[in-house]
Protein backbone atom coordinates (compact mmCIF):
# COMPACT_ATOMS: atom_id res chain seq x y z
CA UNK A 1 -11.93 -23.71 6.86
CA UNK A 2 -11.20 -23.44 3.21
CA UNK A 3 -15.23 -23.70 2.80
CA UNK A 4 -15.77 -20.90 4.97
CA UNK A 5 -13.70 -18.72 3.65
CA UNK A 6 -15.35 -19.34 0.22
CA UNK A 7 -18.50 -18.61 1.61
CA UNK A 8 -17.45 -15.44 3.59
CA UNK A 9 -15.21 -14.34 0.53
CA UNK A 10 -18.72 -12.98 -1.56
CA UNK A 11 -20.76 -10.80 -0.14
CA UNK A 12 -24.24 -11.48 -1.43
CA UNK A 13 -23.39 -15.10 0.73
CA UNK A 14 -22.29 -12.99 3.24
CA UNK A 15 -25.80 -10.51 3.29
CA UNK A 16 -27.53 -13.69 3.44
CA UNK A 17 -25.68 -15.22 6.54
CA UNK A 18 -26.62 -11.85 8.00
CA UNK A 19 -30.39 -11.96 6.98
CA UNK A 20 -30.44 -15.55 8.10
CA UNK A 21 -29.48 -14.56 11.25
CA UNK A 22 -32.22 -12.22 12.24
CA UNK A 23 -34.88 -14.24 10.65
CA UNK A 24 -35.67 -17.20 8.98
CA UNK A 25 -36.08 -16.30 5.32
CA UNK A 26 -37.37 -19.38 2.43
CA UNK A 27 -35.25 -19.38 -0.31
CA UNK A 28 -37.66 -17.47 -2.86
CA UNK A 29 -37.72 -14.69 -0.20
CA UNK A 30 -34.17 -14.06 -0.62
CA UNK A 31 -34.80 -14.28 -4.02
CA UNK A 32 -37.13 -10.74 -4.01
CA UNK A 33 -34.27 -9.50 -2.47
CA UNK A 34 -31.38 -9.49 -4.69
CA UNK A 35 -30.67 -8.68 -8.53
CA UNK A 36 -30.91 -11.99 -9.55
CA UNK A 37 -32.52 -15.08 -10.64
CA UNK A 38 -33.77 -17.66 -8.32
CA UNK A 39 -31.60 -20.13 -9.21
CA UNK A 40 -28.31 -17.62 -8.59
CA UNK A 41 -29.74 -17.26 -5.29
CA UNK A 42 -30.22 -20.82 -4.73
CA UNK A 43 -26.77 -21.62 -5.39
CA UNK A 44 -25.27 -19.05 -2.63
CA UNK A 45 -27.56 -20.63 -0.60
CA UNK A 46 -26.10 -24.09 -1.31
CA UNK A 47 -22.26 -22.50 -0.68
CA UNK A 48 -23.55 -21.49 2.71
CA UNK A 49 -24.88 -24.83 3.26
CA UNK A 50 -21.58 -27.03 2.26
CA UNK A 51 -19.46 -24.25 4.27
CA UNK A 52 -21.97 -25.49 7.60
CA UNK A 53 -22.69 -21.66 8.06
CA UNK A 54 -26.31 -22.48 7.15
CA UNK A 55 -29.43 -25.01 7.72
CA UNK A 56 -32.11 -25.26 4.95
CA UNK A 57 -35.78 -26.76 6.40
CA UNK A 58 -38.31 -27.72 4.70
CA UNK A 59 -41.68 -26.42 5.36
CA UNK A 60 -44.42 -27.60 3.01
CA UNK A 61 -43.26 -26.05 -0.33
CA UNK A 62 -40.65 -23.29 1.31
CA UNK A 63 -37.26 -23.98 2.15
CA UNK A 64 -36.17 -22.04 5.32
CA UNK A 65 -32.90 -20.55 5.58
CA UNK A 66 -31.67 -20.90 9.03
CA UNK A 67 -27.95 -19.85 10.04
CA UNK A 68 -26.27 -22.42 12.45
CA UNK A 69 -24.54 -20.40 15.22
CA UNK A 70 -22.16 -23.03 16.41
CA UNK A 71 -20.64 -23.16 12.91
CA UNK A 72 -20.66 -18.89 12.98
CA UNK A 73 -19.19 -18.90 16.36
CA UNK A 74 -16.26 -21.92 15.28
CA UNK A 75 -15.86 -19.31 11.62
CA UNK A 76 -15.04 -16.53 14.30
CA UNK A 77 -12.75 -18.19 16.83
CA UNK A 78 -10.41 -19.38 13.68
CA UNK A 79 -10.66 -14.97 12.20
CA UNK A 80 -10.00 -14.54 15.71
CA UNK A 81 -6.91 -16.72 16.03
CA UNK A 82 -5.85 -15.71 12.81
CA UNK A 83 -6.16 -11.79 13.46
CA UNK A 84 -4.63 -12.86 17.28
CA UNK A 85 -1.40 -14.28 14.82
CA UNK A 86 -0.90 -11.41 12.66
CA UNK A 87 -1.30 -8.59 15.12
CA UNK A 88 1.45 -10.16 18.06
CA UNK A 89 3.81 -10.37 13.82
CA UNK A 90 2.63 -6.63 13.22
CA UNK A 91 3.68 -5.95 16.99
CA UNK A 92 6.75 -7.72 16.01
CA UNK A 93 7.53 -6.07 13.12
CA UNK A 94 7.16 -2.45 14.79
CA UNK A 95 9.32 -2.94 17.88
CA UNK A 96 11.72 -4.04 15.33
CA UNK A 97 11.22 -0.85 13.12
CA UNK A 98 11.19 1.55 16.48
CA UNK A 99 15.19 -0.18 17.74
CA UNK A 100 17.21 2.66 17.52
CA UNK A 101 19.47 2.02 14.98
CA UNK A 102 22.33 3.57 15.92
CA UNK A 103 22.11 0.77 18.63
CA UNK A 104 24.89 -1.92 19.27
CA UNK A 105 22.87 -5.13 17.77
CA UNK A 106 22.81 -8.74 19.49
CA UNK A 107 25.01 -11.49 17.64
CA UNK A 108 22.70 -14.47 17.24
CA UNK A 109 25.10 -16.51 15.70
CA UNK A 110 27.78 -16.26 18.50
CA UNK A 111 25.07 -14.99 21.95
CA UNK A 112 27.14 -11.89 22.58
CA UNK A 113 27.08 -8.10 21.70
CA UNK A 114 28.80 -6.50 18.77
C-alpha cells in the first residue's frame, strides 16, 4: 500500500496510469508527452511498475506501457475503505457537534445520567 500511495502521490505517475489505461503507450511515447527527459519519464514509469499499477512489454525495440487493472481495482477498494473509515469518524464527529448542549450528558464512567 505504501507503494501505491507513492505512485498515486505525483501526478505526472498519475497522468500516466491514466494514459496507460486508454491505450498502450511505449515508453518514448510518453516521453513526447511531458516536459522532460526520457530518462525522468522512464523512472515514473519504473515507480508505477514496483507499485504493481503497471506492466511494461517488450515489443521489438518499444517498451509498452500497459496498466494492470486488478492492481487499480485492489488501489481503489483500500481509498475506498479508507474514505468508508473517515466518513462513518466525520459522521461521528458531527452528531457529536449537533447534541444539544444544554443536554443532561451520559456518565460513562458510572452507566447512568447526570
Amino acid at each position: 500500500m505504501d507503494r501505491w500511495f507513492h505512485a498515486l502521490a505525483d501526478a505526472t505517475r498519475r497522468d500516466i496510469l491514466r494514459r496507460c489505461i486508454e491505450d498502450r503507450p511505449s515508453v518514448s511515447r510518453l516521453a513526447e508527452l511531458y516536459p522532460m527527459s526520457f530518462a525522468a519519464v522512464q523512472k515514473h514509469v519504473a515507480v508505477l511498475e514496483r507499485a504493481g499499477l503497471v506492466t511494461k512489454e517488450r515489443r521489438g525495440r518499444e517498451q509498452l506501457v500497459r496498466t494492470d487493472p486488478d492492481a487499480v481495482r485492489r488501489a481503489r477498494q483500500v481509498l475506498d475503505g479508507l474514505e468508508a473509515t473517515w466518513r462513518a469518524r466525520v459522521d461521528q464527529m458531527s452528531g457529536l457537534l449537533a447534541q444539544d448542549p444544554d443536554a443532561p450528558e451520559h456518565d460513562t464512567e458510572r452507566g447512568t445520567d447526570r
